[in-house]
PDB file of N, CA and C in Angstrom:
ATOM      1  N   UNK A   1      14.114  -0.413 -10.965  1.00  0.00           N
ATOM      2  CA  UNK A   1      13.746  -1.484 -10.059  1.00  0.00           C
ATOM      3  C   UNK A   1      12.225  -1.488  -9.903  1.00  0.00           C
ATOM      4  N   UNK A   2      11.573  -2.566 -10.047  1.00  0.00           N
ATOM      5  CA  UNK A   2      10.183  -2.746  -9.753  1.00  0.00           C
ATOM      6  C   UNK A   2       9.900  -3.102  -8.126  1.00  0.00           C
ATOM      7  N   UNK A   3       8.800  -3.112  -7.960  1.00  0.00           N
ATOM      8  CA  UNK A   3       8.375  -3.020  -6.468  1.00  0.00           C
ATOM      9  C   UNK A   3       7.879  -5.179  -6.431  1.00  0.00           C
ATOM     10  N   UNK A   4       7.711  -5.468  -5.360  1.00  0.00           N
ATOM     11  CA  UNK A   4       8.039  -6.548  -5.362  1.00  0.00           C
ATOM     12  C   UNK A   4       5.993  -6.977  -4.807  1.00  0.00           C
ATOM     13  N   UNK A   5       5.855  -7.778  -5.355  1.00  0.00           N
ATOM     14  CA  UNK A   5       4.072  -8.084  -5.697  1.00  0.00           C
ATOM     15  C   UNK A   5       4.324  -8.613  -4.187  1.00  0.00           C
ATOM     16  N   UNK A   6       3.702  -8.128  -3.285  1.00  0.00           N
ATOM     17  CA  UNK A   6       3.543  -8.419  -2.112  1.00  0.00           C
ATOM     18  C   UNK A   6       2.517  -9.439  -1.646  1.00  0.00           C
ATOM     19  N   UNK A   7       1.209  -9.398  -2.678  1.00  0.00           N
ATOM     20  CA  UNK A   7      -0.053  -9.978  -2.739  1.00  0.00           C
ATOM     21  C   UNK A   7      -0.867  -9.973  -4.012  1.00  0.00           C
ATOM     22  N   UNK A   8      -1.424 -10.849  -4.589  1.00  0.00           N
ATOM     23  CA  UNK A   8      -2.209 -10.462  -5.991  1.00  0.00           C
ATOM     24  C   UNK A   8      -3.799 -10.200  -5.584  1.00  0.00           C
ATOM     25  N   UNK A   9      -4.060  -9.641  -4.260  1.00  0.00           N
ATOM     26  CA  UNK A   9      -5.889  -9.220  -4.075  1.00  0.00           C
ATOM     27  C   UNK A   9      -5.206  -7.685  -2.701  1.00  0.00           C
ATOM     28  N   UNK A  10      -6.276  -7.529  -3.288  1.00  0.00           N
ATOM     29  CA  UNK A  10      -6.380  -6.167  -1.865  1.00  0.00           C
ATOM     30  C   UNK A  10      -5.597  -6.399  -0.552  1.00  0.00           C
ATOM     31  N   UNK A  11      -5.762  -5.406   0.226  1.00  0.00           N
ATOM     32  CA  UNK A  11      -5.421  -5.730   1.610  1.00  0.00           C
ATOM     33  C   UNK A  11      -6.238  -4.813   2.288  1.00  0.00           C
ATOM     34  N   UNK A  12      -7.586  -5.614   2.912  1.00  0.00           N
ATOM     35  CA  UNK A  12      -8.850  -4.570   3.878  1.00  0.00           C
ATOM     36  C   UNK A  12      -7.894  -4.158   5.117  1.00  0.00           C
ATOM     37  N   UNK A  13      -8.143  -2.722   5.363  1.00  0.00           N
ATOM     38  CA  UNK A  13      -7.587  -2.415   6.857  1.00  0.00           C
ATOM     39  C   UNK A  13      -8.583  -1.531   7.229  1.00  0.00           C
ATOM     40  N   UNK A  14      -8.695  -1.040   8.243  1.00  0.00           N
ATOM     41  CA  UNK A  14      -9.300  -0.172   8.667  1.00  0.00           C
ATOM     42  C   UNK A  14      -8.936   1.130   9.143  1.00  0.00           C
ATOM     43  N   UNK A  15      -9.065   2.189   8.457  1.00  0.00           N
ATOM     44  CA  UNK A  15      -8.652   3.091   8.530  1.00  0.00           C
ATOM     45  C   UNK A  15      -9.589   4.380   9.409  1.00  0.00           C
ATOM     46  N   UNK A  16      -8.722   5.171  10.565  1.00  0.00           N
ATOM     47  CA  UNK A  16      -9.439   6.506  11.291  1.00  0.00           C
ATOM     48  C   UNK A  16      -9.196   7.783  10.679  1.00  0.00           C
ATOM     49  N   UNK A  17      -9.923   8.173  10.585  1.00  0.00           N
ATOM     50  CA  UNK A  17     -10.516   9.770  10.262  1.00  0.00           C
ATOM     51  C   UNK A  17      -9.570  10.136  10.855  1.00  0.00           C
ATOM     52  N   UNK A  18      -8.765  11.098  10.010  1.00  0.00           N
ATOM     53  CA  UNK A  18      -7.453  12.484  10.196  1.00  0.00           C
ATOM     54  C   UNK A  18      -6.180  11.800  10.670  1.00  0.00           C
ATOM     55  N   UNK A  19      -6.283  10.173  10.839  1.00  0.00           N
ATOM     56  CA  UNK A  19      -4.601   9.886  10.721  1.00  0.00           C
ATOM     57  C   UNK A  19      -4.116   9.884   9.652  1.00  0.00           C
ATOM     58  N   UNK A  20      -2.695   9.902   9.259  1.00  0.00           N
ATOM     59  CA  UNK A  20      -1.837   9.588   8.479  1.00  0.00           C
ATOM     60  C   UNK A  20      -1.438   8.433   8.514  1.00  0.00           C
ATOM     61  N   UNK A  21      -1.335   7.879   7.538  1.00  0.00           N
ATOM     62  CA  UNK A  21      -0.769   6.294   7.100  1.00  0.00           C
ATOM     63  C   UNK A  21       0.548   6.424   6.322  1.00  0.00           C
ATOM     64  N   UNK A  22       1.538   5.394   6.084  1.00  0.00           N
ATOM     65  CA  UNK A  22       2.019   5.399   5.397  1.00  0.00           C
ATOM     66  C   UNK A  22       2.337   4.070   4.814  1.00  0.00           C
ATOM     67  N   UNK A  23       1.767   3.796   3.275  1.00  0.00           N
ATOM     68  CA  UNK A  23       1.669   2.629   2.734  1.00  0.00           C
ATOM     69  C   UNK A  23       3.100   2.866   2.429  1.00  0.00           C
ATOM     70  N   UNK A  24       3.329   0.760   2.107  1.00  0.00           N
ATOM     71  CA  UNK A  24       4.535   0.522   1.387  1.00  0.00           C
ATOM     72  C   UNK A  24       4.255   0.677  -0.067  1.00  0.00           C
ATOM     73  N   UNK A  25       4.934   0.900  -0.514  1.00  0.00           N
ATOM     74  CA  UNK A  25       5.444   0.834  -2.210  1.00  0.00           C
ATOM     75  C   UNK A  25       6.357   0.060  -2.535  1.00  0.00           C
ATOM     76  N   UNK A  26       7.502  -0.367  -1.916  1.00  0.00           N
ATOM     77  CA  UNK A  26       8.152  -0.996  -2.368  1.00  0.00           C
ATOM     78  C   UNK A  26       7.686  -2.817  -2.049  1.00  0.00           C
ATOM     79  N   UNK A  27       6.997  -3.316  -1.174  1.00  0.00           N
ATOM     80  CA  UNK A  27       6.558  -4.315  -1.551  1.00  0.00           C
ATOM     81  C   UNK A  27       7.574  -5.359  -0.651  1.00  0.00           C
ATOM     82  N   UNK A  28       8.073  -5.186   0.344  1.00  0.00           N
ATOM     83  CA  UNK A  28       9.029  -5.425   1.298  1.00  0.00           C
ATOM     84  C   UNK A  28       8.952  -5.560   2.699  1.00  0.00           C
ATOM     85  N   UNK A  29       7.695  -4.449   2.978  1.00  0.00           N
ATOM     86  CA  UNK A  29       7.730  -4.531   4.563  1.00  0.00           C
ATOM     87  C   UNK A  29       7.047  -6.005   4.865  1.00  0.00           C
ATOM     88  N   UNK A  30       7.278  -6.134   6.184  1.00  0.00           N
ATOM     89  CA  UNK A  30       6.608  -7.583   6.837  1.00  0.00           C
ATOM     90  C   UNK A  30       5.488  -7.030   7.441  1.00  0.00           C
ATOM     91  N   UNK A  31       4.651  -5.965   7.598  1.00  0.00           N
ATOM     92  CA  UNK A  31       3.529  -5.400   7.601  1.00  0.00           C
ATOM     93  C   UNK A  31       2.486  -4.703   6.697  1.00  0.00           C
ATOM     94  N   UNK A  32       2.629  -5.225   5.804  1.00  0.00           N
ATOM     95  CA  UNK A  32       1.973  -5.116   4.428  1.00  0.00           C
ATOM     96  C   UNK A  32       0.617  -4.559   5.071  1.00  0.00           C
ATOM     97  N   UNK A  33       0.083  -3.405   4.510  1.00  0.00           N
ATOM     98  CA  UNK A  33       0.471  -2.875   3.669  1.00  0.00           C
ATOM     99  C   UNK A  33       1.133  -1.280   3.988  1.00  0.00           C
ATOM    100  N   UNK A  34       1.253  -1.486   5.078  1.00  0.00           N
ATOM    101  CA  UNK A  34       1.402  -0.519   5.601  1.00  0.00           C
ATOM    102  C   UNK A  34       3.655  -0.752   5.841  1.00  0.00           C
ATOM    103  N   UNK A  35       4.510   0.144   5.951  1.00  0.00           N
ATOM    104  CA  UNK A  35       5.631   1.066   5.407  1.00  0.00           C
ATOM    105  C   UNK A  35       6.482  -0.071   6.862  1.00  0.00           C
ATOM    106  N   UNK A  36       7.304  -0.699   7.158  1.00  0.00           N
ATOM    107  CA  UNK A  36       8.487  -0.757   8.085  1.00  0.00           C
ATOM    108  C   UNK A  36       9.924  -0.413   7.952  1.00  0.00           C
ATOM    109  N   UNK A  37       9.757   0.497   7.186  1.00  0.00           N
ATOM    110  CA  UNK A  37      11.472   0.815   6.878  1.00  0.00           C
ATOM    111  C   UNK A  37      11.980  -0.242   5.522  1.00  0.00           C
ATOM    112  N   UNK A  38      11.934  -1.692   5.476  1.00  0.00           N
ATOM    113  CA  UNK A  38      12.321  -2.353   4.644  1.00  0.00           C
ATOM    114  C   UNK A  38      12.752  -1.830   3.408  1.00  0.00           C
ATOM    115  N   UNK A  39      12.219  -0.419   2.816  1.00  0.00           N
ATOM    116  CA  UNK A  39      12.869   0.231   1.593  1.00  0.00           C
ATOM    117  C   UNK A  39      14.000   0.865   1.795  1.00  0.00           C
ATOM    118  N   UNK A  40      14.774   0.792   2.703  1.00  0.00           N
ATOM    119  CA  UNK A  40      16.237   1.923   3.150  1.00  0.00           C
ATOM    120  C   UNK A  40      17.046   1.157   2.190  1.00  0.00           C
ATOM    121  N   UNK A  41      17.428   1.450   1.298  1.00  0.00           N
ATOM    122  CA  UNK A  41      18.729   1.508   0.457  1.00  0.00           C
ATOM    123  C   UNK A  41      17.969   0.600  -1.116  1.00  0.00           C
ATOM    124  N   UNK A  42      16.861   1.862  -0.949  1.00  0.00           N
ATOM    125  CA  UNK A  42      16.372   1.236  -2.350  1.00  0.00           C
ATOM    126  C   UNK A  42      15.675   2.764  -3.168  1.00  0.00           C
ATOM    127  N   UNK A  43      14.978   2.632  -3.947  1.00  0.00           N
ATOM    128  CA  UNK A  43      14.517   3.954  -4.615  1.00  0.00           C
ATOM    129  C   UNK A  43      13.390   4.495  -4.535  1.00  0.00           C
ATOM    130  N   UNK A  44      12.679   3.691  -3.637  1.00  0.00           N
ATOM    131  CA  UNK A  44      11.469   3.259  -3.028  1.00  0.00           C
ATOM    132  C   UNK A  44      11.266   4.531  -1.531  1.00  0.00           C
ATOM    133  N   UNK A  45      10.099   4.933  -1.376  1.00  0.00           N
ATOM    134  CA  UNK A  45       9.617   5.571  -0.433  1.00  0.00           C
ATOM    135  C   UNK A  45       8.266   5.225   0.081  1.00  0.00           C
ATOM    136  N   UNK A  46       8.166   5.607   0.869  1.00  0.00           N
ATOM    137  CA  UNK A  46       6.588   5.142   1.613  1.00  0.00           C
ATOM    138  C   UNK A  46       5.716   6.399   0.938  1.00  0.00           C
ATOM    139  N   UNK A  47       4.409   6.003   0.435  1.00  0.00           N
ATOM    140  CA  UNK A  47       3.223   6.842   0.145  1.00  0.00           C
ATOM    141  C   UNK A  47       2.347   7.407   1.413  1.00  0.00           C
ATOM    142  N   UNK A  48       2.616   8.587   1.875  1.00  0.00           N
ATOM    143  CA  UNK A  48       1.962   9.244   2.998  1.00  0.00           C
ATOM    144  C   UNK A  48       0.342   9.129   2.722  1.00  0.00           C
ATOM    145  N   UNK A  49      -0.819   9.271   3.353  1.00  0.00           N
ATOM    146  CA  UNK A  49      -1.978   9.569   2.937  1.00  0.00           C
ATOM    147  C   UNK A  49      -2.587   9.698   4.430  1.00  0.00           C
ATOM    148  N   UNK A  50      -3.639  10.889   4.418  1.00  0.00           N
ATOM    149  CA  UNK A  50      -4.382  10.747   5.340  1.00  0.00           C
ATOM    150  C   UNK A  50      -6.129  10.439   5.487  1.00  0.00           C
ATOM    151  N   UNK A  51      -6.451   9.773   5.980  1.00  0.00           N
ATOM    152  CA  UNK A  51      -7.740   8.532   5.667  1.00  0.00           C
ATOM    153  C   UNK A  51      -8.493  10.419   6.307  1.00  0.00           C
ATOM    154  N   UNK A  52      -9.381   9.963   5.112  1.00  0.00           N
ATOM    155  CA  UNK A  52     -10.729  11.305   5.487  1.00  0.00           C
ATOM    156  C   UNK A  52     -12.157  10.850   5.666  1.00  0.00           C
ATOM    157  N   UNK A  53     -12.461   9.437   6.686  1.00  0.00           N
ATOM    158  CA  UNK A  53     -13.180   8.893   6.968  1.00  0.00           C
ATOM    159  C   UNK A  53     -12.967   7.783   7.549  1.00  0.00           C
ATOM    160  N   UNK A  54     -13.206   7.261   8.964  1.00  0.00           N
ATOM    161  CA  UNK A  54     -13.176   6.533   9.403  1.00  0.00           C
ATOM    162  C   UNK A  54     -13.933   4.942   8.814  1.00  0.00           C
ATOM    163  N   UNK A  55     -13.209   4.010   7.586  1.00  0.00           N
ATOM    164  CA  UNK A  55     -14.108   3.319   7.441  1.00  0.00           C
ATOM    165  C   UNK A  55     -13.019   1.893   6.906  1.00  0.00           C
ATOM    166  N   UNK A  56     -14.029   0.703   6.246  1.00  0.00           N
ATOM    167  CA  UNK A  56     -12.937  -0.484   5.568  1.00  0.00           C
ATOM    168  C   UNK A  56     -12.057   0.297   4.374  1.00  0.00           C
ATOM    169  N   UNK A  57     -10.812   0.023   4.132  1.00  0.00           N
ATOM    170  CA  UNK A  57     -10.252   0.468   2.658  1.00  0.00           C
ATOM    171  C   UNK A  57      -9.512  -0.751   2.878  1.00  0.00           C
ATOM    172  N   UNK A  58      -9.551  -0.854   0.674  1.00  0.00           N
ATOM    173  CA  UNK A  58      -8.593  -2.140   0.185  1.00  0.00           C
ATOM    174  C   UNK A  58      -7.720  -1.594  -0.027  1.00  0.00           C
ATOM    175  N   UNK A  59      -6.716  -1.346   0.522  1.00  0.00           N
ATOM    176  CA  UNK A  59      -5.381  -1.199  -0.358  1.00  0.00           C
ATOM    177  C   UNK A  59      -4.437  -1.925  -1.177  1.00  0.00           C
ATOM    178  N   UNK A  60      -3.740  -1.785  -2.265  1.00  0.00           N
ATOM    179  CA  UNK A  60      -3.120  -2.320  -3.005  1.00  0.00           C
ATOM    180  C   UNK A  60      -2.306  -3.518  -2.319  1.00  0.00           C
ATOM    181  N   UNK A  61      -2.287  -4.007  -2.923  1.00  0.00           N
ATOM    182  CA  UNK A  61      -0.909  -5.752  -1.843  1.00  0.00           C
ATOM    183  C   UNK A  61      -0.391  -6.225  -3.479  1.00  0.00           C
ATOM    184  N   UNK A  62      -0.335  -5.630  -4.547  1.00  0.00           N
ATOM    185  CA  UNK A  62       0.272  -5.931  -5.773  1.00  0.00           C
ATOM    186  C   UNK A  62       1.143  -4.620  -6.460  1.00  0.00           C
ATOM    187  N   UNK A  63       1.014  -3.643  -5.612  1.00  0.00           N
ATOM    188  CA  UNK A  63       1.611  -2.356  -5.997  1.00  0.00           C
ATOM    189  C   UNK A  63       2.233  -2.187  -7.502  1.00  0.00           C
ATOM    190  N   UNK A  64       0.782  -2.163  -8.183  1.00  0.00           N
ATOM    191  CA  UNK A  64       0.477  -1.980  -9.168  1.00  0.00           C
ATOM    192  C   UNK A  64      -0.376  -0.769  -9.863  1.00  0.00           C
ATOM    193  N   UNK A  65      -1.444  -0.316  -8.400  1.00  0.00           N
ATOM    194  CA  UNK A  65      -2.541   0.113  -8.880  1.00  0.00           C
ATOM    195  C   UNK A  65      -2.019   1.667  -9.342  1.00  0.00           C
ATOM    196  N   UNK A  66      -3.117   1.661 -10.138  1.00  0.00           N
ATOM    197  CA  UNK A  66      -2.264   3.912 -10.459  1.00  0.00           C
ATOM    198  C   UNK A  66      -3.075   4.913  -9.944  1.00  0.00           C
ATOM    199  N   UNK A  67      -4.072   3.863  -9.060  1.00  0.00           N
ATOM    200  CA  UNK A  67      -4.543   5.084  -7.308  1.00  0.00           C
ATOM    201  C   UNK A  67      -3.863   4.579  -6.191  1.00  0.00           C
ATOM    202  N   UNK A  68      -2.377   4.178  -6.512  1.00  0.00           N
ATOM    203  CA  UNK A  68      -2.086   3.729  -4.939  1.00  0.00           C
ATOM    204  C   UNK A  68      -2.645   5.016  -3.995  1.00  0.00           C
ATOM    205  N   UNK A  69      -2.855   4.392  -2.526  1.00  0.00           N
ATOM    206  CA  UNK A  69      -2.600   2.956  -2.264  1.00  0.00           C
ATOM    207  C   UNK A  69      -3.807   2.510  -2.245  1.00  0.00           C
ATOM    208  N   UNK A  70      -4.987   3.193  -3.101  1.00  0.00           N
ATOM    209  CA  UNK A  70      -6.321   2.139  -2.839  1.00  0.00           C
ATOM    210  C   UNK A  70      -6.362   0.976  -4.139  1.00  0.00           C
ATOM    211  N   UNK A  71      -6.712  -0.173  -4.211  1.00  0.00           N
ATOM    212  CA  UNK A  71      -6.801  -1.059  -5.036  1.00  0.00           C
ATOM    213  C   UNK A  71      -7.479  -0.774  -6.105  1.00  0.00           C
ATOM    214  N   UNK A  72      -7.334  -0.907  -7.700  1.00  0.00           N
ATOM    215  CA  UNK A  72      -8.030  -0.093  -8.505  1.00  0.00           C
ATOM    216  C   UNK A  72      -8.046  -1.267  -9.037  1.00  0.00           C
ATOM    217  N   UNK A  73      -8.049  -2.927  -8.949  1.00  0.00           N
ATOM    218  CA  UNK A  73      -8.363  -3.576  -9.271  1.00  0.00           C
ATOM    219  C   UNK A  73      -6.799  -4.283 -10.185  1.00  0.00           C
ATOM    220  N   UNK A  74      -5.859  -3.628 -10.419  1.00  0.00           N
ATOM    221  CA  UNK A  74      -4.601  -4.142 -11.517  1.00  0.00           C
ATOM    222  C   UNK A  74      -4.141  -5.390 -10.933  1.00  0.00           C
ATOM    223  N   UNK A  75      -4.172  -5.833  -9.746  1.00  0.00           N
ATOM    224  CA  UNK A  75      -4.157  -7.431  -9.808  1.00  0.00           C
ATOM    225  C   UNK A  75      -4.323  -8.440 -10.792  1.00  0.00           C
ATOM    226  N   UNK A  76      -5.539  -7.846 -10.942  1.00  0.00           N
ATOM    227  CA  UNK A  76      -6.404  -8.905 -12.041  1.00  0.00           C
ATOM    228  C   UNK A  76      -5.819  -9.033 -13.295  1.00  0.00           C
ATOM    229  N   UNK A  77      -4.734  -8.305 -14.036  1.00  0.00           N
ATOM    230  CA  UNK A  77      -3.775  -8.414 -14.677  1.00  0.00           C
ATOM    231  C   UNK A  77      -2.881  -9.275 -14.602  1.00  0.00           C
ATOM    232  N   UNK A  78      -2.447  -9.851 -13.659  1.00  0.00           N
ATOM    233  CA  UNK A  78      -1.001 -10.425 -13.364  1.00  0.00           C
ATOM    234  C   UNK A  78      -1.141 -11.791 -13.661  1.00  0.00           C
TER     235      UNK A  78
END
């Protein structure tokens, strides 16, 4: 099963120093880009990460990139 293109450009959020996030991967939640459960009964899990600087990050919204969850640009493919 592929993950479902949520967005074909980044998604800026703002991220704090020493929380944990947890991006979606599967491309489902209604809070993009960030995890609402929406993957329960799929193969899909949320990508944990914890931001080590309080600053803007793009994260992926095409869950494509192969640094999820920061945008490495694979949009621009599609």
């Amino acid at each position: 099963m592929s993950a479902i293109i949520a967005q074909t450009s980044p998604i800026a959020v703002e991220l704090e120093a020493g929380k944990t996030y947890y991006y979606c991967t599967c491309g489902r939640s209604a809070g993009q880009p960030f995890c609402d459960g929406s993957h329960k009964g799929t193969e899909f899990t949320p990508k944990a990460f914890t931001a080590d600087e309080t600053k803007t990050a793009y994260l992926c919204g095409c869950k494509q990139s192969k640094g999820e969850p920061f945008c490495d640009g694979s949009h621009k493919a599609l």
